[in-house]
Protein backbone atom coordinates (compact mmCIF):
# COMPACT_ATOMS: atom_id res chain seq x y z
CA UNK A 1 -20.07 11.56 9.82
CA UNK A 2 -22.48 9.59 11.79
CA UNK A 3 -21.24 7.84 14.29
CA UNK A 4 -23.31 4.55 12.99
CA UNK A 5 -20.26 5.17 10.57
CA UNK A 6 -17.72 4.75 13.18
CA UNK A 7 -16.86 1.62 13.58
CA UNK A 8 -14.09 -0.95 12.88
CA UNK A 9 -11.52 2.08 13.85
CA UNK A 10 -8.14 0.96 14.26
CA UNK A 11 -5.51 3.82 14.93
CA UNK A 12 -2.66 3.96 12.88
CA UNK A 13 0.86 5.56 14.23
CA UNK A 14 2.10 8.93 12.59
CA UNK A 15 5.38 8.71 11.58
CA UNK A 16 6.55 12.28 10.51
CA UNK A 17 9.94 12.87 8.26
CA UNK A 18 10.96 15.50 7.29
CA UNK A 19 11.68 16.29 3.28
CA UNK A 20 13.19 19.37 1.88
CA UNK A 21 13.12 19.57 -1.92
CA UNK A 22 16.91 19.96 -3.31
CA UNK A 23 16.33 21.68 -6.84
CA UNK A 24 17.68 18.74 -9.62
CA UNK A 25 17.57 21.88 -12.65
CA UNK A 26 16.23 21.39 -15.74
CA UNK A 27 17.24 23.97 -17.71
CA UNK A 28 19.06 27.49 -16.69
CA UNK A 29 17.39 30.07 -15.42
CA UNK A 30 17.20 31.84 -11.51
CA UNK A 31 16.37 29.36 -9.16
CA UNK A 32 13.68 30.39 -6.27
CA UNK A 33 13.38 28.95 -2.83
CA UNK A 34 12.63 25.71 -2.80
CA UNK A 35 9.38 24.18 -1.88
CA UNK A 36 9.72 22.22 1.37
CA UNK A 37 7.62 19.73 2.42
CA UNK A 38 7.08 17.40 5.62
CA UNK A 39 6.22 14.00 4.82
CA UNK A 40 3.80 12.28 7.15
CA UNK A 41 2.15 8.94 6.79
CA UNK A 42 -1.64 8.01 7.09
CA UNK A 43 -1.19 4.49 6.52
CA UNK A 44 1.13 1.91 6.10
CA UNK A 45 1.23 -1.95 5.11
CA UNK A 46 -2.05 -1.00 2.85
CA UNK A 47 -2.69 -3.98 0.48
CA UNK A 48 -3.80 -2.27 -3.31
CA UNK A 49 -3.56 1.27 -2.44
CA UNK A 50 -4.54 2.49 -5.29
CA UNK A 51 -6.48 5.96 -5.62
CA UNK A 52 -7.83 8.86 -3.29
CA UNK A 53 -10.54 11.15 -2.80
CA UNK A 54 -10.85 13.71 -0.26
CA UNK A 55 -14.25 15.13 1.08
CA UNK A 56 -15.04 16.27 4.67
CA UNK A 57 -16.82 13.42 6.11
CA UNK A 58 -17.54 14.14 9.57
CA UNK A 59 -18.67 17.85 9.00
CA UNK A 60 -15.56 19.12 11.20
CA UNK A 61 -14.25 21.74 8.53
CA UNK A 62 -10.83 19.70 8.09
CA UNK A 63 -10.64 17.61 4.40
CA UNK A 64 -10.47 13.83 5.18
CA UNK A 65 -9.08 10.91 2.41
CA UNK A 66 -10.89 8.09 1.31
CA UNK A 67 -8.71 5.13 0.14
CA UNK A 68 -9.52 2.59 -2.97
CA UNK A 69 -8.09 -0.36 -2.42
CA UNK A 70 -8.25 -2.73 -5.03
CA UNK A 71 -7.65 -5.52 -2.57
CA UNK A 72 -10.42 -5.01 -0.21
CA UNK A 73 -14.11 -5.15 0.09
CA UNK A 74 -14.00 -2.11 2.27
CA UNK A 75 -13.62 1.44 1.63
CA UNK A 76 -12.01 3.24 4.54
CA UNK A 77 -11.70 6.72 5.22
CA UNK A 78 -9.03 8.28 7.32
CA UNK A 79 -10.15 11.07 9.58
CA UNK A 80 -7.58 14.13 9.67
CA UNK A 81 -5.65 14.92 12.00
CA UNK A 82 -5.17 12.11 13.93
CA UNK A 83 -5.66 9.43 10.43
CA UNK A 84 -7.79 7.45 12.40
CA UNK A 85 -9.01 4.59 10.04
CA UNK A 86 -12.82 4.29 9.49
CA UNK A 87 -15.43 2.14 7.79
CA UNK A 88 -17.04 3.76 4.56
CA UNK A 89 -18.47 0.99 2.65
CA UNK A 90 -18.55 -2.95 2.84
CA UNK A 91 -19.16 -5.32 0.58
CA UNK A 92 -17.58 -4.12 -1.98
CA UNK A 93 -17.45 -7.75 -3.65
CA UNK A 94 -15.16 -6.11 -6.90
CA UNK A 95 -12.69 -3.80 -6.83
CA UNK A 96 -13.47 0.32 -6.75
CA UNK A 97 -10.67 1.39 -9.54
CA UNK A 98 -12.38 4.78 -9.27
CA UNK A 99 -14.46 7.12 -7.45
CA UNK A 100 -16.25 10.92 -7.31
CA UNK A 101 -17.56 12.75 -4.48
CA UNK A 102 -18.60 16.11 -3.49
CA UNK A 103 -19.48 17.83 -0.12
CA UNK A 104 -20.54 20.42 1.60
CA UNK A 105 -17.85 21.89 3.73
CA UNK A 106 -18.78 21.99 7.82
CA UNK A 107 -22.18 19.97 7.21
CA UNK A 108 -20.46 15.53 7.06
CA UNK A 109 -22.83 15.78 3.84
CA UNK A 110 -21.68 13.87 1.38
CA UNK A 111 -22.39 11.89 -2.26
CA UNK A 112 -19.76 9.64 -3.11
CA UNK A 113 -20.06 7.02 -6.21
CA UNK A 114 -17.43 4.37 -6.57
CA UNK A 115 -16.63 2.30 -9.89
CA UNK A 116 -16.22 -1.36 -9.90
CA UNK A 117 -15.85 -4.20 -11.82
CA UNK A 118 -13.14 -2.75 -13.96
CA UNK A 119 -10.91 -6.14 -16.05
CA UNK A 120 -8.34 -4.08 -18.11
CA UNK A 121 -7.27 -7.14 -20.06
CA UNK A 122 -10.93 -7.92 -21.67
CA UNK A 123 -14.10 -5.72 -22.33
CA UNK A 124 -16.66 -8.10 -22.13
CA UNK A 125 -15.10 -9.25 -18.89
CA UNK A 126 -15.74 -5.86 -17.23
CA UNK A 127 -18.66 -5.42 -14.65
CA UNK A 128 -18.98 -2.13 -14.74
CA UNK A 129 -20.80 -1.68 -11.49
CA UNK A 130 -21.69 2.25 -10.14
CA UNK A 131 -22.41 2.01 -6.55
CA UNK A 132 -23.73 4.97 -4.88
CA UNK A 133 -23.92 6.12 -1.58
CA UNK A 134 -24.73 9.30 0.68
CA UNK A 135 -24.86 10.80 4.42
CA UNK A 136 -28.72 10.91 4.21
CA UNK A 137 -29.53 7.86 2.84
CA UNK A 138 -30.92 4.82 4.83
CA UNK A 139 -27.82 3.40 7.09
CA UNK A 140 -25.58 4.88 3.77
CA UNK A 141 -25.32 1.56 2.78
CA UNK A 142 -24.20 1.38 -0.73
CA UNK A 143 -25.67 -0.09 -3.61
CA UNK A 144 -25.41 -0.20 -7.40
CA UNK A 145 -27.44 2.27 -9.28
CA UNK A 146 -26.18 1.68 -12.78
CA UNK A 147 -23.86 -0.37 -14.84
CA UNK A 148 -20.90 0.73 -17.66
CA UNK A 149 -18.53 -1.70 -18.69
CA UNK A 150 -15.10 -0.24 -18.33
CA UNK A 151 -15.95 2.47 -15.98
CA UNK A 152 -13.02 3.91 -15.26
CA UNK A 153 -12.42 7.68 -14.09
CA UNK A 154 -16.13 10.00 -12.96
CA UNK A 155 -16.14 13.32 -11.58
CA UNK A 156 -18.86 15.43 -10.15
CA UNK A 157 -19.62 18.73 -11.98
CA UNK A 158 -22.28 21.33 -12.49
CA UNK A 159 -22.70 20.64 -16.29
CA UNK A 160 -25.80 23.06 -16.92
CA UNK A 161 -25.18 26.22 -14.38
CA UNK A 162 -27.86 24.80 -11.88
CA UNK A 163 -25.92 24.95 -8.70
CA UNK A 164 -26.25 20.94 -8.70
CA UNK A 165 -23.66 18.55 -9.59
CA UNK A 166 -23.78 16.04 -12.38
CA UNK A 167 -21.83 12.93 -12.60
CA UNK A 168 -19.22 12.96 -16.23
CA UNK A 169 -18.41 8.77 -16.17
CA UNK A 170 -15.87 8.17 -18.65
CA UNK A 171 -15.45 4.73 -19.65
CA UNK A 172 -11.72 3.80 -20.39
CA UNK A 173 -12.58 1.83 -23.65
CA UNK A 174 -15.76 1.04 -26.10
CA UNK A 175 -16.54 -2.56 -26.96
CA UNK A 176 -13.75 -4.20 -28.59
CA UNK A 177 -11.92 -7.11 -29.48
CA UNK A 178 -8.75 -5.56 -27.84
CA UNK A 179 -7.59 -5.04 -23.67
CA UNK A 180 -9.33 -1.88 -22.81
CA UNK A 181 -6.42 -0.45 -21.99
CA UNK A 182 -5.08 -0.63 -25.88
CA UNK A 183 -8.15 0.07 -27.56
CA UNK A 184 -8.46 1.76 -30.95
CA UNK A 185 -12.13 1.66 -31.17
CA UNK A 186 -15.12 4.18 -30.49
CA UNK A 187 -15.28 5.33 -26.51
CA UNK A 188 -18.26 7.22 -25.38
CA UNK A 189 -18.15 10.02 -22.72
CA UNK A 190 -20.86 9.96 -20.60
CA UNK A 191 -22.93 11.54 -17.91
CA UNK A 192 -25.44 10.56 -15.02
CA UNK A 193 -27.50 12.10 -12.35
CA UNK A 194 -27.23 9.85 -9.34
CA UNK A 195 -29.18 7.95 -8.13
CA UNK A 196 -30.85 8.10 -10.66
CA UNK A 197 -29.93 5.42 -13.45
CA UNK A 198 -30.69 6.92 -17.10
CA UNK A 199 -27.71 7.54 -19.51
CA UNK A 200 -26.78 10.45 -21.27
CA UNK A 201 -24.47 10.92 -23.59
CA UNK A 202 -21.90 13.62 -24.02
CA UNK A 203 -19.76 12.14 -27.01
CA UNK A 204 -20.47 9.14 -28.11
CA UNK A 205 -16.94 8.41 -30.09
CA UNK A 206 -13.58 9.25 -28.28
CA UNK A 207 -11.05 7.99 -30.19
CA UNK A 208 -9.03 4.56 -28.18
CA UNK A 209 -8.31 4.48 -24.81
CA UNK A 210 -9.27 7.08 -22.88
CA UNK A 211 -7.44 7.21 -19.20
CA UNK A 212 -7.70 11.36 -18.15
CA UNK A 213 -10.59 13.16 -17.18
CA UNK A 214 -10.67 17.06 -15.48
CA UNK A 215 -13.43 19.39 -14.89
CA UNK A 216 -12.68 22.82 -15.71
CA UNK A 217 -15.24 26.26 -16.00
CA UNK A 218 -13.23 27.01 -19.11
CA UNK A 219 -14.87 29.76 -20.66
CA UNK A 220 -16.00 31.64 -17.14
CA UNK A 221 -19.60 31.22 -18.07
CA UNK A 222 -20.88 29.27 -14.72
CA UNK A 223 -21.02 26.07 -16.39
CA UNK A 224 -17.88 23.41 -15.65
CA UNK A 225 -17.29 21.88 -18.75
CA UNK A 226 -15.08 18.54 -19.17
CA UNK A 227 -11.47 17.56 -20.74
CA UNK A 228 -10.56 14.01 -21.78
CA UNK A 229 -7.09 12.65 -22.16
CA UNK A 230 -6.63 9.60 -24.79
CA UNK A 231 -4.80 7.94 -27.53
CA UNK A 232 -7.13 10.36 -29.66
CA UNK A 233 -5.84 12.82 -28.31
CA UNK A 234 -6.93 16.15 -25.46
CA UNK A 235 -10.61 16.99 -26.05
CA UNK A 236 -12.57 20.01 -24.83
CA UNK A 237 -16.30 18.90 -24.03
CA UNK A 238 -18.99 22.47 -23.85
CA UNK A 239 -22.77 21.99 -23.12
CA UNK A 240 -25.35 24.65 -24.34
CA UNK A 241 -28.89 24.84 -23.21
CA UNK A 242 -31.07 23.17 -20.82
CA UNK A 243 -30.95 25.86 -17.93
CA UNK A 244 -32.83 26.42 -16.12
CA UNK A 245 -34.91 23.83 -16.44
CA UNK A 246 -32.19 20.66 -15.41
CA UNK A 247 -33.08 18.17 -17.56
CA UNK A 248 -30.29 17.05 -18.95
CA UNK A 249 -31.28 15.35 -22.02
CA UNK A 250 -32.12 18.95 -23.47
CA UNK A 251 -28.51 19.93 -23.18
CA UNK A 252 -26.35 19.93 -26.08
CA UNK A 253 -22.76 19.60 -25.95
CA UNK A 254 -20.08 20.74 -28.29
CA UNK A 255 -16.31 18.45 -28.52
CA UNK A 256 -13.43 20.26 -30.22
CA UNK A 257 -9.77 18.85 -29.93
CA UNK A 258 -7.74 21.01 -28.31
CA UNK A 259 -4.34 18.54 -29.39
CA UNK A 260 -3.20 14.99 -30.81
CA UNK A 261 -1.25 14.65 -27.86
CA UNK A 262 2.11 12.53 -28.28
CA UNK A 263 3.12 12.17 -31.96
CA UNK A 264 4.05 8.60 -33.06
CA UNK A 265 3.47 6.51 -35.71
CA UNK A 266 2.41 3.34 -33.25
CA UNK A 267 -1.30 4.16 -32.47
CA UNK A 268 -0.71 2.98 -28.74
CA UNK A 269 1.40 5.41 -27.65
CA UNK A 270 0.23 8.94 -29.08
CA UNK A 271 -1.86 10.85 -27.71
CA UNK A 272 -2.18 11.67 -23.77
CA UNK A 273 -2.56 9.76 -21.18
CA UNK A 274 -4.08 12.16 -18.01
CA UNK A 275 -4.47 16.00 -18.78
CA UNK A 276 -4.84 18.92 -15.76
CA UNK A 277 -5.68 22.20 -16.67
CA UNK A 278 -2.83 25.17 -15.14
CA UNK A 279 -2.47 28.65 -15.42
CA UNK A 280 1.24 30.57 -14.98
CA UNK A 281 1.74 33.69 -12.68
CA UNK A 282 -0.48 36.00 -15.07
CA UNK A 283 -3.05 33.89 -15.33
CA UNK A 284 -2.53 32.57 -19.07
CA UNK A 285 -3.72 29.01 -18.87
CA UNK A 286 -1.89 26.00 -19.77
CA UNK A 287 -2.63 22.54 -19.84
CA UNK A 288 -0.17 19.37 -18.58
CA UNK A 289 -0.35 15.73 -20.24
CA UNK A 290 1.52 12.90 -19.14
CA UNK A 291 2.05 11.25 -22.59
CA UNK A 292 0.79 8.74 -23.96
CA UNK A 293 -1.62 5.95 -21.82
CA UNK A 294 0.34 5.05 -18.92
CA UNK A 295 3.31 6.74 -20.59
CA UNK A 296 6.42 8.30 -19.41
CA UNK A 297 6.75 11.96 -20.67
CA UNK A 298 5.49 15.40 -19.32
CA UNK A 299 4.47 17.38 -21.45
CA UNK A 300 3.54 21.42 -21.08
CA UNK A 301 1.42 23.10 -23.99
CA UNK A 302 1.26 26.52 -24.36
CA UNK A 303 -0.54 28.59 -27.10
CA UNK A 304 1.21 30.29 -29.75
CA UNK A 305 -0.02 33.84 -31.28
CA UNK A 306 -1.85 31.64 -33.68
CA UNK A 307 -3.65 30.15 -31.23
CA UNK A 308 -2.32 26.57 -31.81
CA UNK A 309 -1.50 24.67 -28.26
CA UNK A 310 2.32 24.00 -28.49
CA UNK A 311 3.52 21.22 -26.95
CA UNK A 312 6.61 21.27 -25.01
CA UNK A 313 8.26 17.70 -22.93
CA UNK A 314 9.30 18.93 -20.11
CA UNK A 315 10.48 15.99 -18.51
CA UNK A 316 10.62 12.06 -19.82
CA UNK A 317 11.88 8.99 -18.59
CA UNK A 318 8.95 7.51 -16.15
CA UNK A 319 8.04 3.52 -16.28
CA UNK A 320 4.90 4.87 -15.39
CA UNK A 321 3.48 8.09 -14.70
CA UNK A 322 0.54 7.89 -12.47
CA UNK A 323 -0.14 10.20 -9.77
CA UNK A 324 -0.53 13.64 -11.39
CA UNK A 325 -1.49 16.72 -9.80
CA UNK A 326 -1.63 20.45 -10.48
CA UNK A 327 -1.66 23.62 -8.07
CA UNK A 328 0.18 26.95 -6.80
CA UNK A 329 2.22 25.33 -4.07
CA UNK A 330 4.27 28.29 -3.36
CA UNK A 331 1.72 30.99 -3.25
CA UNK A 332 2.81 33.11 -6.40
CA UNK A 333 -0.13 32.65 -8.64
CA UNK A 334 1.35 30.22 -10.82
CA UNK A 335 0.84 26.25 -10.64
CA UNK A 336 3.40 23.49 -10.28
CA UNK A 337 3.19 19.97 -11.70
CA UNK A 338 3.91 16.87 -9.24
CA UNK A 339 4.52 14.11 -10.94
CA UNK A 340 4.90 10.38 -9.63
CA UNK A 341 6.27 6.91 -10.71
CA UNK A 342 4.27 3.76 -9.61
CA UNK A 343 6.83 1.71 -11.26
CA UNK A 344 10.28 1.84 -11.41
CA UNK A 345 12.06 3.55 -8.73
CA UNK A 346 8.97 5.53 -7.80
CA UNK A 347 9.47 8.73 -6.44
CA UNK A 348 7.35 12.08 -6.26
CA UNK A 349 8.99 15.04 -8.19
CA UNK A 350 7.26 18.24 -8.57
CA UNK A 351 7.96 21.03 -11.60
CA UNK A 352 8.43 24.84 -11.20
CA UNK A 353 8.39 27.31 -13.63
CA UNK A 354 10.98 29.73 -12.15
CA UNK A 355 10.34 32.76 -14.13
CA UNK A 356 6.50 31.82 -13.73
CA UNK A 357 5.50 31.70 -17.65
CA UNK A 358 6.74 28.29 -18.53
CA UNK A 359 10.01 29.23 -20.49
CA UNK A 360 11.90 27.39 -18.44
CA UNK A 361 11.10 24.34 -16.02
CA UNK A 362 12.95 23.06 -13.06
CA UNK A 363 12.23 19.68 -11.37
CA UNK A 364 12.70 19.14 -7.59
CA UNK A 365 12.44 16.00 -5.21
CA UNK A 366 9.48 15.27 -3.15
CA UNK A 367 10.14 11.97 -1.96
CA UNK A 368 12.46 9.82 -3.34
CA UNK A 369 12.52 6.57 -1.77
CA UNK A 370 8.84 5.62 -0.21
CA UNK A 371 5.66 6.41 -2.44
CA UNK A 372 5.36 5.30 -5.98
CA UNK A 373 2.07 7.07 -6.43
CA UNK A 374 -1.02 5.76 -8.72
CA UNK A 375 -2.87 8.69 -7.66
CA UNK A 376 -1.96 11.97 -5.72
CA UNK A 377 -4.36 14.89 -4.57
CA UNK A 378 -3.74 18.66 -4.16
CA UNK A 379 -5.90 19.82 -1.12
CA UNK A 380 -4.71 22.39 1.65
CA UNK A 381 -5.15 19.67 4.32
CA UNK A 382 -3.84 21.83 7.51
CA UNK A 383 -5.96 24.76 7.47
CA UNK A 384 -2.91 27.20 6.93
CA UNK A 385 -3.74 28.42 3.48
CA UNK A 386 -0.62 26.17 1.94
CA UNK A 387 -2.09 23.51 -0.52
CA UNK A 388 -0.78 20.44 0.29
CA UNK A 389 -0.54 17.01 -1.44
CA UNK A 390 -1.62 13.43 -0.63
CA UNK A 391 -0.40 10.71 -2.38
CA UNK A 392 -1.42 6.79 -2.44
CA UNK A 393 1.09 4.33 -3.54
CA UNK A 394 -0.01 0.73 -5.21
CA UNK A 395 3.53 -0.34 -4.99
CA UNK A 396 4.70 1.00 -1.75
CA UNK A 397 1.61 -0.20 0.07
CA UNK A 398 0.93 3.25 1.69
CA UNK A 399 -0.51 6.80 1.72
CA UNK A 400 1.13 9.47 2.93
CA UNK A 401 0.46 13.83 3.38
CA UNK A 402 2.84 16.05 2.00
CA UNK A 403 2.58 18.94 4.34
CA UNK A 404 3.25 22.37 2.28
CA UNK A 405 6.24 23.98 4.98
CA UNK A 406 7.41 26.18 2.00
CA UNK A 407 7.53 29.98 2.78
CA UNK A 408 4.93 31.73 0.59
């Protein structure tokens, strides 16, 4: 980072406590080790904590977090190790409720775009603002290159097999008569190239709400293609041509549905809320829903010989389930599933599959008492080859790393 970036520092204190996970079983089954983790806070008395992103920023090969707030005109970015606070962006007149950014390791270089403007009640109330900013550009000051009402959830990804990243925006609702966040109309699924401002469209009619977006390679052919999570359901999103020329209105893209998602007979609640793609210790892949839009079950699917995705709730009960997060924290080849509450009691529970093949799943106890997580990020923040996990809690006004101690 610049150092015409570092201003308006303020140092926040550490305070480090320590966590061990006690085991709360699921279902029988041999019980490994259990994952430990230190809990250590990067800030405190945050007003609107609300999501993360992490990115090095200041080119010193150690992953830094950038904090939404959707109480503040300022983006802030907290420098690791010490979680010095730091200036990103200003003026930031309506709330970021969403963000992408990629860099290059070792280099500060950065592209970062937030979303603003988001008004989950009414569509035509949304703003829709995509403000864009880099490392290179003139001060990095940010501005707005585009504008999508109900912008909700973006992610950089290399859509065509360039070597360049794409941005896939994905809307939360259509236009409507009803709260975005309850909508039964048409959704698109979109994609940009920032800065620059034209539209593309990937799908143009996602069924309802859609509140989960991950980018996945999913067929191994160099090209990351795109899952959605929605009251219509987990789609698979595959482009074809347009290499190698990049221009992206030549590609083509193909949407299947991999799964309805939650069954019910109340539109509202089927479907899937957020979707993460896994794989278990031998490397068959699996995908994890929280179910339905800001629902309360967990749900595991697994294909059958048939080659039908079977769904499996492995867990249910949450007011809310909002942070979500996926990755092998022990170091055996197969991912866990954390899992946190920004309602309710809160809490940050992560889910192990003991015999690593998701037969049976156990649940275990992050932190109990002091995050209530709308967003949490799986990153090995340390350097020591552990993945760790970095949650930001709405509720509990704070952020806070989850330092991997476990013994691999």
């Amino acid at each position: 980072m610049r150092k015409r970036q570092r201003h308006n520092v303020s140092r926040l204190g550490a305070l480090v406590v320590a966590l061990s996970a006690a085991f709360s079983t699921q279902s029988c089954g041999h019980a490994e080790a259990p994952l430990q983790f230190r809990a250590q806070v990067i800030a405190a008395n945050v007003e609107g904590a609300y999501l993360t992103s992490i990115a090095d920023l200041n080119g010193d090969q150690k992953p830094d977090v950038i904090l939404l707030s959707i109480r503040s005109e300022q983006v802030f970015w907290y420098e690791n190790p010490s979680w010095r606070r730091h200036v990103l962006a200003s003026g930031i007149t309506l709330a970021a409720v969403g963000a992408a950014v990629e860099g290059t390791v070792g280099t500060g270089d950065f592209r970062l775009v937030l979303l603003t403007g988001f008004h989950r009640d009414a569509y035509e109330k949304n703003r829709g603002e995509l403000v864009y900013m880099d490392s290179v550009g003139p001060a990095s000051k940010p501005f707005i290159f585009a504008r999508e009402p109900a912008a909700h959830r973006a992610a950089f990804a290399d859509v065509d097999g360039n070597g360049t990243r794409e941005l896939v925006l994905a809307p939360i609702a259509g236009p409507g008569p009803e709260a975005p966040i309850a909508s039964l109309g048409n959704t698109p699924l979109l994609l940009f190239n920032p800065p620059g401002a034209e539209r593309y469209v990937i799908k143009p009619d996602l069924k309802g709400t859609v509140h989960g977006l991950t980018i996945v390679d999913w067929d191994g052919d160099g090209r990351d293609d795109v899952v959605t999570a929605g009251l219509g359901g987990i789609w698979l999103h595959r482009s074809r041509g347009g290499v190698p020329s990049g221009d992206l209105a030549a590609l083509t893209w193909q949407s299947v549905p991999l799964t309805p998602g939650r069954p019910s007979d109340d539109p509202l609640t089927r479907g899937a809320g957020d979707v993460r793609i896994g794989k278990f210790v031998d490397g068959t892949r699996f995908l994890a829903a929280i179910e339905s839009v800001h629902g309360g079950d967990v749900a595991v699917y697994t294909k059958d010989p048939a080659g039908h995705w079977v769904r499996r709730v492995i867990d249910r009960g949450y007011e809310l389930a909002h942070g979500f997060a996926l990755a092998d924290f022990d170091g055996d080849g197969g991912d866990e599933i954390v899992v946190s509450d920004s309602r309710g009691k809160g809490g940050v529970f992560i889910y192990d599959s003991p015999g690593g093949d998701g037969r049976e799943w156990q649940r275990s106890t992050i932190d109990e008492t002091d995050m209530a997580a709308g967003a949490c990020e799986a990153r090995d923040m340390t350097g020591d080859n552990r993945v760790d996990l970095v949650c930001a809690g709405f509720p509990t006004r704070n952020v806070k790393l989850y330092v991997n101690e476990g013994e691999h």
